[in-house]
Protein backbone atom coordinates (compact mmCIF):
# COMPACT_ATOMS: atom_id res chain seq x y z
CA UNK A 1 83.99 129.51 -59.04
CA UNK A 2 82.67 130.63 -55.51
CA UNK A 3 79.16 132.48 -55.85
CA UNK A 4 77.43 134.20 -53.16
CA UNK A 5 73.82 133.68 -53.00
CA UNK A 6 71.72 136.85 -52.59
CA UNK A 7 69.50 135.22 -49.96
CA UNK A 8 72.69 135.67 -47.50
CA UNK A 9 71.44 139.70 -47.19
CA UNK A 10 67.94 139.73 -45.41
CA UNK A 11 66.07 142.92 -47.45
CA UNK A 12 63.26 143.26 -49.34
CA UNK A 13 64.74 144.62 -53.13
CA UNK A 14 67.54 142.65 -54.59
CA UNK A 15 68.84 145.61 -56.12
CA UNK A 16 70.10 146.62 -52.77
CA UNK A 17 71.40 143.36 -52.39
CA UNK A 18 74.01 142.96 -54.73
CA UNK A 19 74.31 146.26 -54.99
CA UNK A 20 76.32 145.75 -50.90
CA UNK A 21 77.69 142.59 -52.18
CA UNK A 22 79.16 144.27 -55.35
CA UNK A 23 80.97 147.39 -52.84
CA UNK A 24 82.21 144.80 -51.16
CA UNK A 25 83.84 143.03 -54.04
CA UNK A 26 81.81 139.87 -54.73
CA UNK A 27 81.20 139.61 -58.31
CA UNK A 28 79.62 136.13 -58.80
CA UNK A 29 76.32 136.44 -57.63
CA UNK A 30 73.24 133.73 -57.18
CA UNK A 31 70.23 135.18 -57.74
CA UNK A 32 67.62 133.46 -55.54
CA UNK A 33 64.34 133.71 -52.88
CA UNK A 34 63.71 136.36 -49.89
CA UNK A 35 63.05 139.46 -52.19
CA UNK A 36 59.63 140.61 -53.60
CA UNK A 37 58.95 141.29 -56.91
CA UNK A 38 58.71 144.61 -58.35
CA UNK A 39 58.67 145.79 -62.28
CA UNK A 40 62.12 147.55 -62.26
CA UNK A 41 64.27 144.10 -60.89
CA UNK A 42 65.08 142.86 -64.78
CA UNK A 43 66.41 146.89 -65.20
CA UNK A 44 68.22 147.09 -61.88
CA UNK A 45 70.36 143.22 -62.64
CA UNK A 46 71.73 144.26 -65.60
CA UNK A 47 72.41 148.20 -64.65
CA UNK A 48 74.17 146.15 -61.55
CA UNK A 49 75.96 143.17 -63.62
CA UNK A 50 77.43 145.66 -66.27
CA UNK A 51 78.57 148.35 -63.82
CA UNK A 52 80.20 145.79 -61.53
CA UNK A 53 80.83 143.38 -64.40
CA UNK A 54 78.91 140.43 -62.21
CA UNK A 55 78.15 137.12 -63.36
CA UNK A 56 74.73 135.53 -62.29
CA UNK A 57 73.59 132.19 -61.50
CA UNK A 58 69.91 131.36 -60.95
CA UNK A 59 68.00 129.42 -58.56
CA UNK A 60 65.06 127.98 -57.40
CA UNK A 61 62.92 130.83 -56.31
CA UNK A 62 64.20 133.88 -58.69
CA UNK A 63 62.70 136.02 -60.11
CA UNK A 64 60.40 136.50 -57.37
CA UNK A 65 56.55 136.19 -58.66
CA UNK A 66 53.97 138.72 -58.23
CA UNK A 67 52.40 136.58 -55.75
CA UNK A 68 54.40 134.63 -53.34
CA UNK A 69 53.97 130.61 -53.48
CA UNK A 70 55.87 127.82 -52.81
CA UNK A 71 57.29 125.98 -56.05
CA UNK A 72 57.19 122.54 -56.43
CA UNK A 73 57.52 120.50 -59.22
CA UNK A 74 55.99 117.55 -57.80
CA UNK A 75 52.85 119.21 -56.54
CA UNK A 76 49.73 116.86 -57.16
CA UNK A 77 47.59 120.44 -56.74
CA UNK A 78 47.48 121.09 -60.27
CA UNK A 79 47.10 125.04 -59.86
CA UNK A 80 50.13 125.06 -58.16
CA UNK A 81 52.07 122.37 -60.70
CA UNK A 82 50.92 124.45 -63.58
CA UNK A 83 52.38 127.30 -61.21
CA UNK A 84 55.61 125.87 -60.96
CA UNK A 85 56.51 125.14 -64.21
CA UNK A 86 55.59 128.40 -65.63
CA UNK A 87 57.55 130.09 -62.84
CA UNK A 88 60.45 127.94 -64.45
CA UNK A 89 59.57 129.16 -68.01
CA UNK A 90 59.78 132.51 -66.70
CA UNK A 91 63.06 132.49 -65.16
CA UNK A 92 64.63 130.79 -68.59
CA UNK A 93 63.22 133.58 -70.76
CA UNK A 94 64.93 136.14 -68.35
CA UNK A 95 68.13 134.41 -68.00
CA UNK A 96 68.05 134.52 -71.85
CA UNK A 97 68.04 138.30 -71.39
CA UNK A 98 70.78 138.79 -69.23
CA UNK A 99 72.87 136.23 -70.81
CA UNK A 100 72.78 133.90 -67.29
CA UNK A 101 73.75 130.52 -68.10
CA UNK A 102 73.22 128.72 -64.88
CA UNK A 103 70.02 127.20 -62.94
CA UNK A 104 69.61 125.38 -60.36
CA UNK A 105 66.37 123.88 -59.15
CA UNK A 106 65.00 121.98 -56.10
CA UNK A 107 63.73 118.67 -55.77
CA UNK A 108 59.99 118.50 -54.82
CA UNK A 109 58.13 117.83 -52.10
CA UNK A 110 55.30 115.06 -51.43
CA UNK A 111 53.56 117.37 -49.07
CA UNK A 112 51.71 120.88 -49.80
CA UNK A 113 53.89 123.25 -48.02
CA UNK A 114 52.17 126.88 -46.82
CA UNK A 115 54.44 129.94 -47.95
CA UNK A 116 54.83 131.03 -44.74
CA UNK A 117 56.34 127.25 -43.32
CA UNK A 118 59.93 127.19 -45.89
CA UNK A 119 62.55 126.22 -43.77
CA UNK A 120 60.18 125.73 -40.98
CA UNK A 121 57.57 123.50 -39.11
CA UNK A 122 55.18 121.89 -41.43
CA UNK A 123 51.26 121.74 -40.34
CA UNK A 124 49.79 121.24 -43.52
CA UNK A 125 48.57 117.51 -43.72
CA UNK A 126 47.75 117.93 -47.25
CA UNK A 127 49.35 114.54 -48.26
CA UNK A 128 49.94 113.73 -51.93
CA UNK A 129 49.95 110.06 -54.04
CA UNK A 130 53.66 109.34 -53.61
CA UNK A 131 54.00 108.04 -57.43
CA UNK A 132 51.68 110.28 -58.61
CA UNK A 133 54.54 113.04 -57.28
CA UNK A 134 57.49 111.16 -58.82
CA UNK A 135 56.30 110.94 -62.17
CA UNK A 136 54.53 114.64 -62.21
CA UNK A 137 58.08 115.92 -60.81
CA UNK A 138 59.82 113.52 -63.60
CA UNK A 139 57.99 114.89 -65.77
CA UNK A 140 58.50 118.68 -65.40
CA UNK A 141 62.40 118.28 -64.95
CA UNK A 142 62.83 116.91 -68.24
CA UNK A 143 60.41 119.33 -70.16
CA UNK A 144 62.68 121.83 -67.82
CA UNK A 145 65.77 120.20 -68.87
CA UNK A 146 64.86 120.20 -72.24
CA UNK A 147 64.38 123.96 -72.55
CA UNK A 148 67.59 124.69 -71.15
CA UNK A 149 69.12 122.52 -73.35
CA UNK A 150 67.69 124.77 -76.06
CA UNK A 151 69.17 127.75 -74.77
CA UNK A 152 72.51 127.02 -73.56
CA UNK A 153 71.53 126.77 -69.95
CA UNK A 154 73.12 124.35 -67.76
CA UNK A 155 70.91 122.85 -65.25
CA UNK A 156 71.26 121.16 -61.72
CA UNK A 157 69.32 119.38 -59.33
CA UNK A 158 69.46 120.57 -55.78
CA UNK A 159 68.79 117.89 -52.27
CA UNK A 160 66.05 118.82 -50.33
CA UNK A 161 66.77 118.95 -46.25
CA UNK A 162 64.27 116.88 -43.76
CA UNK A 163 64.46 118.14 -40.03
CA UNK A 164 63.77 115.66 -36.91
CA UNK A 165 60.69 118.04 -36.13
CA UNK A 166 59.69 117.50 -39.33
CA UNK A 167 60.03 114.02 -39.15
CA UNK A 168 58.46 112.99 -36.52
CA UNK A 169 55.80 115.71 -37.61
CA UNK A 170 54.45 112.94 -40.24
CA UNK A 171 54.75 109.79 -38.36
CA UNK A 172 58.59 109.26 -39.41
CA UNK A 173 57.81 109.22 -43.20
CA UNK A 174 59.85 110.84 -45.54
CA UNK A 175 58.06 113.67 -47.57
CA UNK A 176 60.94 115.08 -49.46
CA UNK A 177 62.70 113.89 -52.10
CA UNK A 178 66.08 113.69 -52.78
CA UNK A 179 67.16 113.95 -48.62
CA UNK A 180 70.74 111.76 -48.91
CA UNK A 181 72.53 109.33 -50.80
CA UNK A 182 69.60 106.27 -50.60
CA UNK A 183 66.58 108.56 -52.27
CA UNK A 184 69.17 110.33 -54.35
CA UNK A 185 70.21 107.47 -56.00
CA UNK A 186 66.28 106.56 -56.24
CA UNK A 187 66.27 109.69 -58.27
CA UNK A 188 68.96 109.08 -60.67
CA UNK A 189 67.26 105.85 -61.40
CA UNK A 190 64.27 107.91 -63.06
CA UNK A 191 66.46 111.22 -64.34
CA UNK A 192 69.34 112.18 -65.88
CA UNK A 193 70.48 115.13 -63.61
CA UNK A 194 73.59 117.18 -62.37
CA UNK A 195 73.81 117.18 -58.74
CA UNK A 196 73.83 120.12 -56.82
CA UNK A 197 74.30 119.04 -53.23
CA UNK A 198 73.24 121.61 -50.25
CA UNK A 199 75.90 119.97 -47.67
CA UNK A 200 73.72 121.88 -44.94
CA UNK A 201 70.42 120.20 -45.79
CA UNK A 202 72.29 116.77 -45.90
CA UNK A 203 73.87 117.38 -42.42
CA UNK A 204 70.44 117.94 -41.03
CA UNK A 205 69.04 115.05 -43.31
CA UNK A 206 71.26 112.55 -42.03
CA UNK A 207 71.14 113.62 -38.59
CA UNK A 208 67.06 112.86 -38.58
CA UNK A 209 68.27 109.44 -40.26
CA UNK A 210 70.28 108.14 -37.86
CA UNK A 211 73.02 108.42 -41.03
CA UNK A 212 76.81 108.83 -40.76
CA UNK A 213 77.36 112.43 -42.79
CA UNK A 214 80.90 111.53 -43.37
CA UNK A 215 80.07 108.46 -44.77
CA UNK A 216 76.87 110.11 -46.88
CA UNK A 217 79.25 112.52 -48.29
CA UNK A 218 81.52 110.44 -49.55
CA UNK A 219 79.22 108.39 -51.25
CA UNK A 220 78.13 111.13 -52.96
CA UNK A 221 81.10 112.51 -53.79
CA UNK A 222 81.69 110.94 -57.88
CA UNK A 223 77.91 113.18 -58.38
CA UNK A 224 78.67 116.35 -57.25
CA UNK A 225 78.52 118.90 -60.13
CA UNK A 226 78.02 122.28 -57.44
CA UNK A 227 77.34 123.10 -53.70
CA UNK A 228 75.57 124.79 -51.27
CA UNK A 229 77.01 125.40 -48.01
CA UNK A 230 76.24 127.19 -44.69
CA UNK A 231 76.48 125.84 -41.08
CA UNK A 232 73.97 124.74 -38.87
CA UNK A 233 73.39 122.56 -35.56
CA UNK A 234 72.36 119.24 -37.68
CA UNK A 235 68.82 120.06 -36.24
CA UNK A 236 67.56 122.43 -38.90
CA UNK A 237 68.67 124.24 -41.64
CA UNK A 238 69.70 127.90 -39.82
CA UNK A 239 72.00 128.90 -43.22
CA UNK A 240 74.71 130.02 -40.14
CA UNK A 241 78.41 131.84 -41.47
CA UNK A 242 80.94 128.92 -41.89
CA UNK A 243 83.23 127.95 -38.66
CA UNK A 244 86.55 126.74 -39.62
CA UNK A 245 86.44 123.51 -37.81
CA UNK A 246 83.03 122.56 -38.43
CA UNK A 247 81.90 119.27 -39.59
CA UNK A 248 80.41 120.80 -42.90
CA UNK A 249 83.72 122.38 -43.25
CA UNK A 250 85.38 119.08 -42.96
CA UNK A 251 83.86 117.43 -45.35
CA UNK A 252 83.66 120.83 -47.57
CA UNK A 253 87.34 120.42 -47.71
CA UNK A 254 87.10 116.55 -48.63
CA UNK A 255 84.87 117.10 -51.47
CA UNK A 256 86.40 120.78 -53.20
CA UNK A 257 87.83 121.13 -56.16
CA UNK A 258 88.39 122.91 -59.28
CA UNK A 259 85.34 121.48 -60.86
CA UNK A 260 83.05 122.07 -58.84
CA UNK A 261 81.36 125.60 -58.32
CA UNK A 262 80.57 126.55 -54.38
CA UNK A 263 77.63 128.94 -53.55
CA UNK A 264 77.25 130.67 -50.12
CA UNK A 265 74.51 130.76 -48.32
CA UNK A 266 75.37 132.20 -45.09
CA UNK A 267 72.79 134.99 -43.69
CA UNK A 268 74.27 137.45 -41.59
CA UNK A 269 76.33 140.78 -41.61
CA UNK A 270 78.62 141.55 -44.70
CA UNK A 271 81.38 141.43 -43.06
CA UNK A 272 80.56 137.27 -42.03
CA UNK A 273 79.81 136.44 -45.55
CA UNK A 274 83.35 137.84 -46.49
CA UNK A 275 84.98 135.97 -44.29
CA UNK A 276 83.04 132.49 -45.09
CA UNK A 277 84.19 133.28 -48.90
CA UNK A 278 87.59 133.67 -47.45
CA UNK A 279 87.08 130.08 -46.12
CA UNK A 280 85.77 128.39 -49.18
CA UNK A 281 88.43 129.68 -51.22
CA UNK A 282 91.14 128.17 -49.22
């Protein structure tokens, strides 16, 4: 199934959001980050989903909270672990009432990362224990896990994306988990976990590594439960409308298949995120 995430439409409600992708005849929608919260948005998704008879994912960053922060699971601040798993909690309980049956999640991050800096330069040298990380973010993934299990919810695990500037940034250590094929396996030697892979952040990823992303891909390939895609340069992570002939594309078209669902995440005009579904659903 081909989703389109409702990060591709930059505004502010996410009512308005799928509301434009609806009239334009997307109805499997991925409810995500870039909106604020506001007490009406449980109201609006359903008054949406039955009058356009939409199906929802979920990820990472949706429902928005009242106060913007930046989730992560491995976060050795314990205000803002505590933070992130109740922001999980959350989301469950209102996917349970609007019968959503699919989340996806990111892997964390060993460095405390401002709200402002997603997707962008990093400056904050907060630094944390690199075990201590793994086993907090083991740790909240299964409890996690465990309550979608209870409620019917299937869950996946999503790569995180390092940039060169990034990088280089913090001395040419590594701060994110799960960036290709190496630390994902690392990973799956601690959890049990579907793969969701974000073939944008590993293009990036493996450019910074000096990695072949042909070759990264295809390793992966026997994990992949769902992607991501969007295009960028293979310097960061601009979530660009999908060109044909890409690389991404390439490999896109290597990896697809029946089994495995495909969100968008291309940010632009309507009319681009049409015709990137168009190309996905070749």
């Amino acid at each position: 199934m081909i989703y389109v995430s409702s990060a591709c439409i930059r505004k502010n409600n996410i009512a308005q959001v799928i509301y434009q992708l609806a009239e334009n005849g997307i109805r499997s929608i991925e409810l995500s980050g870039g909106t604020d919260f506001y007490n009406e948005i449980e109201h609006d998704i359903r008054l949406l989903k039955k009058k356009y008879r939409l199906q929802y994912a979920c990820h990472a960053y949706f429902p928005p909270p009242h106060t913007p922060f930046v989730v992560n699971l491995a976060s050795c601040n314990d205000h803002i672990y505590q933070q992130s798993i109740e922001h999980y909690e959350n989301c469950i309980e209102l996917m349970k009432r609007i019968d959503c049956k699919t989340l996806s999640i990111h892997a964390g991050f060993l460095v405390e990362i401002n709200e402002n800096e997603i997707g962008k330069k990093l400056t904050n040298y907060i630094l944390y224990d690199e075990k201590k990380a793994y086993e907090r973010f083991c740790s909240a993934f299964r409890y996690i896990s465990q309550l979608c299990a209870e409620n019917n919810i299937e869950l996946y695990l999503e790569n995180n994306v390092l940039s060169a500037e990034n990088y280089r940034q913090f001395g040419c250590h590594n701060y994110m988990m799960m960036t290709d094929y190496k630390s994902i396996m690392q990973m799956k030697d601690r959890l049990d976990f579907k793969l969701l892979l974000d073939l944008g952040h590993l293009y990036v990823s493996a450019n910074t590594l000096g990695l072949d992303y042909s070759e990264e891909c295809s390793a992966l390939k026997r994990y992949i439960k769902w992607v991501h895609i969007s295009e960028n340069n293979g310097i960061f992570d601009a979530h660009k409308p999908l060109k044909k002939d890409s690389k991404i594309m390439k490999e896109f078209y290597k990896l697809n298949s029946t089994d495995i669902n495909v969100t968008l995440e291309t940010v632009g005009e309507i009319k681009d995120i049409v015709e990137s579904v168009t190309l996905v659903t070749r």
